[in-house]
C-alpha atoms as a PDB file:
ATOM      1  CA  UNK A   1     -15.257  19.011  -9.510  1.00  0.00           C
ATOM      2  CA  UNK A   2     -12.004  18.804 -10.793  1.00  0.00           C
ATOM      3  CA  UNK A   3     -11.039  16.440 -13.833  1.00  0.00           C
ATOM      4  CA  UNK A   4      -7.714  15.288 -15.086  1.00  0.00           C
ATOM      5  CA  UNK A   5      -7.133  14.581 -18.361  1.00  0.00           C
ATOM      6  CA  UNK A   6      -4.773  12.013 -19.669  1.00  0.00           C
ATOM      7  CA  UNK A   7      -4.730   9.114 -17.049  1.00  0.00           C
ATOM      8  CA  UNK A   8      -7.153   6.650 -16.431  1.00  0.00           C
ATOM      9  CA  UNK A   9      -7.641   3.494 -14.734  1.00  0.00           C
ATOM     10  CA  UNK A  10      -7.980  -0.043 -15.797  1.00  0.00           C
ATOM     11  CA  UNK A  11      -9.960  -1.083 -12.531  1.00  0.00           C
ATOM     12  CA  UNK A  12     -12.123   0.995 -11.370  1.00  0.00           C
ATOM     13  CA  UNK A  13     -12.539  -1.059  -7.795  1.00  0.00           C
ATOM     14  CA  UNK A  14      -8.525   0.359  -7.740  1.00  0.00           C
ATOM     15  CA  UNK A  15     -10.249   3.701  -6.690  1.00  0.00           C
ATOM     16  CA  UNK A  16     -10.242   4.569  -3.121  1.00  0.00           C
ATOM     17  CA  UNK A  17     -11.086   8.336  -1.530  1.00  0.00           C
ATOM     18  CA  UNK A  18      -8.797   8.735   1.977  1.00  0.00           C
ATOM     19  CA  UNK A  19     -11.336  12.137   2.083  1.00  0.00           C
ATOM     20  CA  UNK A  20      -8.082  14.233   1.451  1.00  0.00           C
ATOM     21  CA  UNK A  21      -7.063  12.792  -1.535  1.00  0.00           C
ATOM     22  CA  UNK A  22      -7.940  10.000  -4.459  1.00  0.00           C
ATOM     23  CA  UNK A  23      -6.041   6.974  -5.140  1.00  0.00           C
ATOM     24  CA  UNK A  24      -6.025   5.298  -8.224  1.00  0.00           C
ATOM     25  CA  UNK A  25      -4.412   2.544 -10.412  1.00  0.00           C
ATOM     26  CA  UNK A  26      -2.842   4.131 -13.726  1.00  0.00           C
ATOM     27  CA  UNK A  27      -1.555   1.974 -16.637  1.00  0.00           C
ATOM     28  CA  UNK A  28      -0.472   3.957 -19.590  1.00  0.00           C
ATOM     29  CA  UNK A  29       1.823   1.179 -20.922  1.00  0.00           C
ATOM     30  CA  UNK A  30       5.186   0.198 -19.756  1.00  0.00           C
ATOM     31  CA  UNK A  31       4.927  -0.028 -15.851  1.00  0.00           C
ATOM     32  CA  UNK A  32       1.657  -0.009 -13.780  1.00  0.00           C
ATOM     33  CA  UNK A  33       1.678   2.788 -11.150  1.00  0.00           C
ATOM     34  CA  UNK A  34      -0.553   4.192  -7.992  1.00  0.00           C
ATOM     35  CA  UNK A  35      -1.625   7.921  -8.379  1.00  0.00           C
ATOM     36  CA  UNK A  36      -2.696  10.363  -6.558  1.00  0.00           C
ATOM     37  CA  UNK A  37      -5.324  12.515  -8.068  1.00  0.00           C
ATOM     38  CA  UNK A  38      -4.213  15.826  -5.942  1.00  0.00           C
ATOM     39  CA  UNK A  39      -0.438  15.270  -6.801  1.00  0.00           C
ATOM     40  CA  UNK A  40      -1.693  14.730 -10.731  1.00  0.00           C
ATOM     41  CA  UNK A  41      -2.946  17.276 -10.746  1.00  0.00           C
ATOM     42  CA  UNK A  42      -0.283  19.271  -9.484  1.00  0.00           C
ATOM     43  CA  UNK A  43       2.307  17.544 -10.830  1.00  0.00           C
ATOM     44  CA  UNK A  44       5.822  18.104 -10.263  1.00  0.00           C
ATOM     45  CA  UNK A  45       7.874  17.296 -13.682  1.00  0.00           C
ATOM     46  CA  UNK A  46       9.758  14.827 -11.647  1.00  0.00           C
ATOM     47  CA  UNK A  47       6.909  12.740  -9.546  1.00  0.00           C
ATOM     48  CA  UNK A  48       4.045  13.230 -12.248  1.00  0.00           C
ATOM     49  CA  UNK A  49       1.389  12.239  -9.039  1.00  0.00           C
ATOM     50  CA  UNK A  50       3.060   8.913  -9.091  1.00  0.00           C
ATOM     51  CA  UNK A  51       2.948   7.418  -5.226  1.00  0.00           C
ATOM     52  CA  UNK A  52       4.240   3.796  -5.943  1.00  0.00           C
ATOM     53  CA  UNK A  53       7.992   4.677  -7.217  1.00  0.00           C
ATOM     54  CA  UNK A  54       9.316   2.937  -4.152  1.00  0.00           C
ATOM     55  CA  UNK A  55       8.204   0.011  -5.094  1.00  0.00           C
ATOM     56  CA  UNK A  56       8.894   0.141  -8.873  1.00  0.00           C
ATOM     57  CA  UNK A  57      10.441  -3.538  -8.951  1.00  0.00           C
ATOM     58  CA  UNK A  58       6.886  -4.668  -7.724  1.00  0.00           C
ATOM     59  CA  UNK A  59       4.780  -2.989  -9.748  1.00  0.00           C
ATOM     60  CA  UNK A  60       6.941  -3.919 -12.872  1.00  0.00           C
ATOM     61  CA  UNK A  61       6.535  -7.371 -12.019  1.00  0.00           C
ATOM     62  CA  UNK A  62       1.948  -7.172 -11.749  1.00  0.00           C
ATOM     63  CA  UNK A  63       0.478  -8.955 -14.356  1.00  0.00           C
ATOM     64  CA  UNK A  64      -0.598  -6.652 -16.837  1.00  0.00           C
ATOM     65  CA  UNK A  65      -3.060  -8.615 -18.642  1.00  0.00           C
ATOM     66  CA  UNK A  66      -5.014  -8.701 -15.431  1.00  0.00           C
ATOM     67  CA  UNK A  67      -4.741  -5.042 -14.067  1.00  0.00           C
ATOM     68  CA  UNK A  68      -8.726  -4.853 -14.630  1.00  0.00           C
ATOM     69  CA  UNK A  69      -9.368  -6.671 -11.103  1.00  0.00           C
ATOM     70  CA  UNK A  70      -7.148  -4.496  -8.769  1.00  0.00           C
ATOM     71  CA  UNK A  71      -9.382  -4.064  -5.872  1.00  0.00           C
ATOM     72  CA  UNK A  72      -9.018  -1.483  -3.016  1.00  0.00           C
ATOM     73  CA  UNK A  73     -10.428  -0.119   0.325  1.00  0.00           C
ATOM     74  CA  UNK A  74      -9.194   2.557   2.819  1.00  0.00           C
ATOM     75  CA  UNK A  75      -9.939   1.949   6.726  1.00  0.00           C
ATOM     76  CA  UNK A  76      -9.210   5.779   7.716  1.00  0.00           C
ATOM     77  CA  UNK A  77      -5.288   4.842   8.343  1.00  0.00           C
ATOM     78  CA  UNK A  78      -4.214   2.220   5.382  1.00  0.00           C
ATOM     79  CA  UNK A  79      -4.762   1.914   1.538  1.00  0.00           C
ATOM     80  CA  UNK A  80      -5.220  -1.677   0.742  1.00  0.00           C
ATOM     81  CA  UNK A  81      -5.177  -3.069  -2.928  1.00  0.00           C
ATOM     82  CA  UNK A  82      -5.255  -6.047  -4.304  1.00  0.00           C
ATOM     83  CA  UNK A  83      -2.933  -7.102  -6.863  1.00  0.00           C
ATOM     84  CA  UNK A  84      -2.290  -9.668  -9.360  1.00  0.00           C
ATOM     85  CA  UNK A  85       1.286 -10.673  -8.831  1.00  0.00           C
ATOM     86  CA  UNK A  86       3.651 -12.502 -11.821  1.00  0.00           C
ATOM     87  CA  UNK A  87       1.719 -14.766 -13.757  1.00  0.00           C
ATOM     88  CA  UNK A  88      -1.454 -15.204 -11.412  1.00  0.00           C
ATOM     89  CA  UNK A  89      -4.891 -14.404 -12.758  1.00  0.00           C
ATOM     90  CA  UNK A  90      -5.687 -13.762  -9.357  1.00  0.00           C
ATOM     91  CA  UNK A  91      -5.210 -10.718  -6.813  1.00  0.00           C
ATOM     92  CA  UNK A  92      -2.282 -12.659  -5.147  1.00  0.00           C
ATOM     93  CA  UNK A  93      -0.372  -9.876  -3.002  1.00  0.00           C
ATOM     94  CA  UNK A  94      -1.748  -6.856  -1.317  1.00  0.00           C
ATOM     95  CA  UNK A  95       0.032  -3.901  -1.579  1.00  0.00           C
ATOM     96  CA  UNK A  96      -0.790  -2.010   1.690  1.00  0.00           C
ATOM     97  CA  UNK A  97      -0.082   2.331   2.107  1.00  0.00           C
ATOM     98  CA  UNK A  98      -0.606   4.444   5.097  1.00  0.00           C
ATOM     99  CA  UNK A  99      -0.674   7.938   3.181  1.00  0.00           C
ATOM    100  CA  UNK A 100       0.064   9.982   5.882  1.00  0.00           C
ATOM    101  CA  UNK A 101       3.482   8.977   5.969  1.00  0.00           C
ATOM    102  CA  UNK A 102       5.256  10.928   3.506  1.00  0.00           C
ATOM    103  CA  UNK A 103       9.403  12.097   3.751  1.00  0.00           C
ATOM    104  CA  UNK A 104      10.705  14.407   1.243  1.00  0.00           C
ATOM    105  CA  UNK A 105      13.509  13.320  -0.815  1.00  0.00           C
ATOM    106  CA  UNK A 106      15.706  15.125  -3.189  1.00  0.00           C
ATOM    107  CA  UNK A 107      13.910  14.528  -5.857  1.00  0.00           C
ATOM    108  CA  UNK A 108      10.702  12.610  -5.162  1.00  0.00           C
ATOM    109  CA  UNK A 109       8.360  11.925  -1.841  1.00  0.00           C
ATOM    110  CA  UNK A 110       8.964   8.509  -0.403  1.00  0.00           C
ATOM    111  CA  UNK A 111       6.035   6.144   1.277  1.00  0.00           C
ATOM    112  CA  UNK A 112       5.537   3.441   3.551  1.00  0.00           C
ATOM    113  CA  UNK A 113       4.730   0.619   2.143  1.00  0.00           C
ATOM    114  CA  UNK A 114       4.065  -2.619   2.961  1.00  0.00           C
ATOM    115  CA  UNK A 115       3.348  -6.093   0.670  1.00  0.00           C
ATOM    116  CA  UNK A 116       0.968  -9.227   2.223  1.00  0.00           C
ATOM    117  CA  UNK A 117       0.711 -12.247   0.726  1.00  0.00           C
ATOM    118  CA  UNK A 118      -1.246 -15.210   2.060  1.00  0.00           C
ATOM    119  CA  UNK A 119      -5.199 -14.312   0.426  1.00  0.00           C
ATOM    120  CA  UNK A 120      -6.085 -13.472  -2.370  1.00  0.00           C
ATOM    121  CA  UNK A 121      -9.011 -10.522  -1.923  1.00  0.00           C
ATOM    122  CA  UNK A 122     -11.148 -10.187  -5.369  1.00  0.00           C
ATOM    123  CA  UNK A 123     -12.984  -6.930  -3.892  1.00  0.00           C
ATOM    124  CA  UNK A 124     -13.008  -5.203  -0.244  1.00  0.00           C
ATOM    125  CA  UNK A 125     -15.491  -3.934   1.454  1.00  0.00           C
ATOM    126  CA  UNK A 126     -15.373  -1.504   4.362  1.00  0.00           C
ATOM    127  CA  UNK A 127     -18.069  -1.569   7.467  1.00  0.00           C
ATOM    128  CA  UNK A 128     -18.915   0.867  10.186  1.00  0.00           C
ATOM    129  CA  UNK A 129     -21.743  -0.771  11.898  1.00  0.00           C
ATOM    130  CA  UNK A 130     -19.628  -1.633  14.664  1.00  0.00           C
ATOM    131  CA  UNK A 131     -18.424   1.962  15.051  1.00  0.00           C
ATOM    132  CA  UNK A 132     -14.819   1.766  13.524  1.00  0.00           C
ATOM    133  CA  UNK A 133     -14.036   0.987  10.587  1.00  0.00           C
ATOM    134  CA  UNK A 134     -13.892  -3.221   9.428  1.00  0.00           C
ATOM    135  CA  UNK A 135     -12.649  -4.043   6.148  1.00  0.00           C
ATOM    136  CA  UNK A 136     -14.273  -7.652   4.661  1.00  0.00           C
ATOM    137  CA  UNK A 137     -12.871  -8.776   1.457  1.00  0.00           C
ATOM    138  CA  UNK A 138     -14.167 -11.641  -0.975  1.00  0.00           C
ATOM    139  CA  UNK A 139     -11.478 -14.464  -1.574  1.00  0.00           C
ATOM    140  CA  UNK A 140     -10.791 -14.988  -5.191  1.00  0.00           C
ATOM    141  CA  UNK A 141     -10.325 -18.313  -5.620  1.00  0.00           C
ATOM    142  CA  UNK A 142     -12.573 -21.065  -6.032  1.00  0.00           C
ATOM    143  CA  UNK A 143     -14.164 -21.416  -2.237  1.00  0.00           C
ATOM    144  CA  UNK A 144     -15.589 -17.688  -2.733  1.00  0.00           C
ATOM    145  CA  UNK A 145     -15.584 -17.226   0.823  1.00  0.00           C
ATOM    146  CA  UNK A 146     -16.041 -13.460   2.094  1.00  0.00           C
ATOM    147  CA  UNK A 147     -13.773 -12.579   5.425  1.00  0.00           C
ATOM    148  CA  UNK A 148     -12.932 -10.328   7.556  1.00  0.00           C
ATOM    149  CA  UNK A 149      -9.623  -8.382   7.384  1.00  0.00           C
ATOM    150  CA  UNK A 150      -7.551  -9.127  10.807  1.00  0.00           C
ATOM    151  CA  UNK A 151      -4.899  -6.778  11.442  1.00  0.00           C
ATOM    152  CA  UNK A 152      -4.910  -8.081  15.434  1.00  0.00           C
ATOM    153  CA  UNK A 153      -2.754 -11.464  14.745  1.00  0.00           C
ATOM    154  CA  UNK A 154       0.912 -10.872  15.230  1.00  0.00           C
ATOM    155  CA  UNK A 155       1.654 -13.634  12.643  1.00  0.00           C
ATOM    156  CA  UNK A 156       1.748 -14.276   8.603  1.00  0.00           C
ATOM    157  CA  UNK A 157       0.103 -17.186   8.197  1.00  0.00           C
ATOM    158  CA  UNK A 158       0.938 -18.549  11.516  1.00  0.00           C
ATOM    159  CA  UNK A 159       4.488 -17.985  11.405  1.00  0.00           C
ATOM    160  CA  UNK A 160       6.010 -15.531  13.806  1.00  0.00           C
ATOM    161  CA  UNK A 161       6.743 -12.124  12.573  1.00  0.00           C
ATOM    162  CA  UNK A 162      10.079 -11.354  13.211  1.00  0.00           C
ATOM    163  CA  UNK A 163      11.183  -7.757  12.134  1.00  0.00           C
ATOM    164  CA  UNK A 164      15.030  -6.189  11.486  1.00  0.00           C
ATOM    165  CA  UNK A 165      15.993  -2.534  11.954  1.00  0.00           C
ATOM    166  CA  UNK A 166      19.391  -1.613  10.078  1.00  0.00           C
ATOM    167  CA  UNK A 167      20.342   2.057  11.225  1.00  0.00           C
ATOM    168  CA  UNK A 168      23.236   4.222  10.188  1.00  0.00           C
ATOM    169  CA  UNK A 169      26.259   4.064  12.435  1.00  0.00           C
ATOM    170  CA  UNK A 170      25.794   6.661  14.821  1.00  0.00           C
ATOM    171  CA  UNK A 171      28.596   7.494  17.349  1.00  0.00           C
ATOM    172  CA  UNK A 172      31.070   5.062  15.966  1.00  0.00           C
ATOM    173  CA  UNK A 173      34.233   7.165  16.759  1.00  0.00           C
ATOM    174  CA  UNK A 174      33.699   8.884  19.735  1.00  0.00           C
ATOM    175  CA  UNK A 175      36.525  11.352  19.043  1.00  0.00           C
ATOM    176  CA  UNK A 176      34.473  12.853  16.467  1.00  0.00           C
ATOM    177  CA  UNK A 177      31.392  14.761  17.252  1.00  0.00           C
ATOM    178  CA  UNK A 178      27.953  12.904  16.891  1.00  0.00           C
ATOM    179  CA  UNK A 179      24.233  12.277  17.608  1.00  0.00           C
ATOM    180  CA  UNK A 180      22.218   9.914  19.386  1.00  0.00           C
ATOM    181  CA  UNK A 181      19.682   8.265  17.679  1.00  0.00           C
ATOM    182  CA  UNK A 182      16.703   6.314  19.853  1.00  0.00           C
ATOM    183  CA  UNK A 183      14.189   4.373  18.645  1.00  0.00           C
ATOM    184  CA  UNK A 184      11.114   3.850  20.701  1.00  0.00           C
ATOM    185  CA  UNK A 185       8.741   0.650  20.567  1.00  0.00           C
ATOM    186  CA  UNK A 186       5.375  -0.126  21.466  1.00  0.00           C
ATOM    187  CA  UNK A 187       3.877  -2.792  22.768  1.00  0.00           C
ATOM    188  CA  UNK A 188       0.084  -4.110  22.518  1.00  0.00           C
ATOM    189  CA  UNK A 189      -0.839  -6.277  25.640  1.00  0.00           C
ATOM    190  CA  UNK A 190      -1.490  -9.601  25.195  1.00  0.00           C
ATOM    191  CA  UNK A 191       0.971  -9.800  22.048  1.00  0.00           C
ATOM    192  CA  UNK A 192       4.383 -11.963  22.035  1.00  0.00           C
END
């Protein structure tokens, strides 16, 4: 039953509960952020509950005028919203945050996220009736059509995926003393 006082929300379909936390869209002039109500309310001087500093650029470039039809939905791992990017009128990019991935900086908390592009979801919707959670969305443009979120495809729009992972140099002079790094991967059957 706790209330903050000073931030609000221009869209109030930007609101999605994770059951730990609240997630909301904040626009107090200048640059749109994401919030978290527990870290707003606990604010640090430096972080103020903001969650979207990492991608500042992006959220600078939203189109303000439009803010009131950010849309979002949480599946029980991600944070989807809906977005209107540069000069659409539209939700044109999804801005996509898995909240339990959090590393400490120096002087904020950085996040994982992600940006899709490709639909353009007016307002999500999230089902259990098949006993996990499905997210639908209904398509903004002019066909209206309401679909269902698939995270299964290994593609963006039906081009391959293709992903890039630049690491530190580790063990580049092997007179000095140093540390192996590993990565590990994972891979679904049936997937290229």
């Amino acid at each position: 039953n706790n209330e903050i006082y000073g931030f609000g929300t221009p869209s109030q379909k930007s609101i999605v509960v994770t059951g730990k936390d609240m997630y909301y869209l904040s626009f107090a002039g200048g640059t749109p952020h994401f919030r978290s109500f527990v870290q707003t309310q606990y604010a640090s001087t430096l972080e103020q509950g903001v969650v979207s500093y990492d991608i500042d650029a992006t959220m600078a470039g939203l189109q303000n005028s439009q803010l009131a039809k950010v849309a979002g939905a949480y599946d029980g791992q991600y944070v989807y919203w809906g977005v209107p990017n540069g000069g659409s009128t539209t939700n044109n990019l999804v801005l996509v945050l898995q909240p339990t991935i959090r590393i400490k900086g120096k002087l904020m908390t950085h996040r994982s996220w992600t940006k899709w592009s490709g639909f353009n979801p007016a307002q999500f919707a999230v089902s259990d009736i098949a006993g996990q959670n499905t997210i639908y969305f209904g398509d903004a443009t002019t066909t209206g059509n309401v679909s269902k979120l698939n995270a299964a495809g290994f593609a963006d729009n039906g081009t391959a995926i293709a992903m890039e992972v630049r690491t530190k140099d580790y063990q580049f002079d092997f007179a000095k003393k140093g540390k192996w790094k590993y990565a590990y991967f994972d891979y679904l059957t049936g997937s290229a």
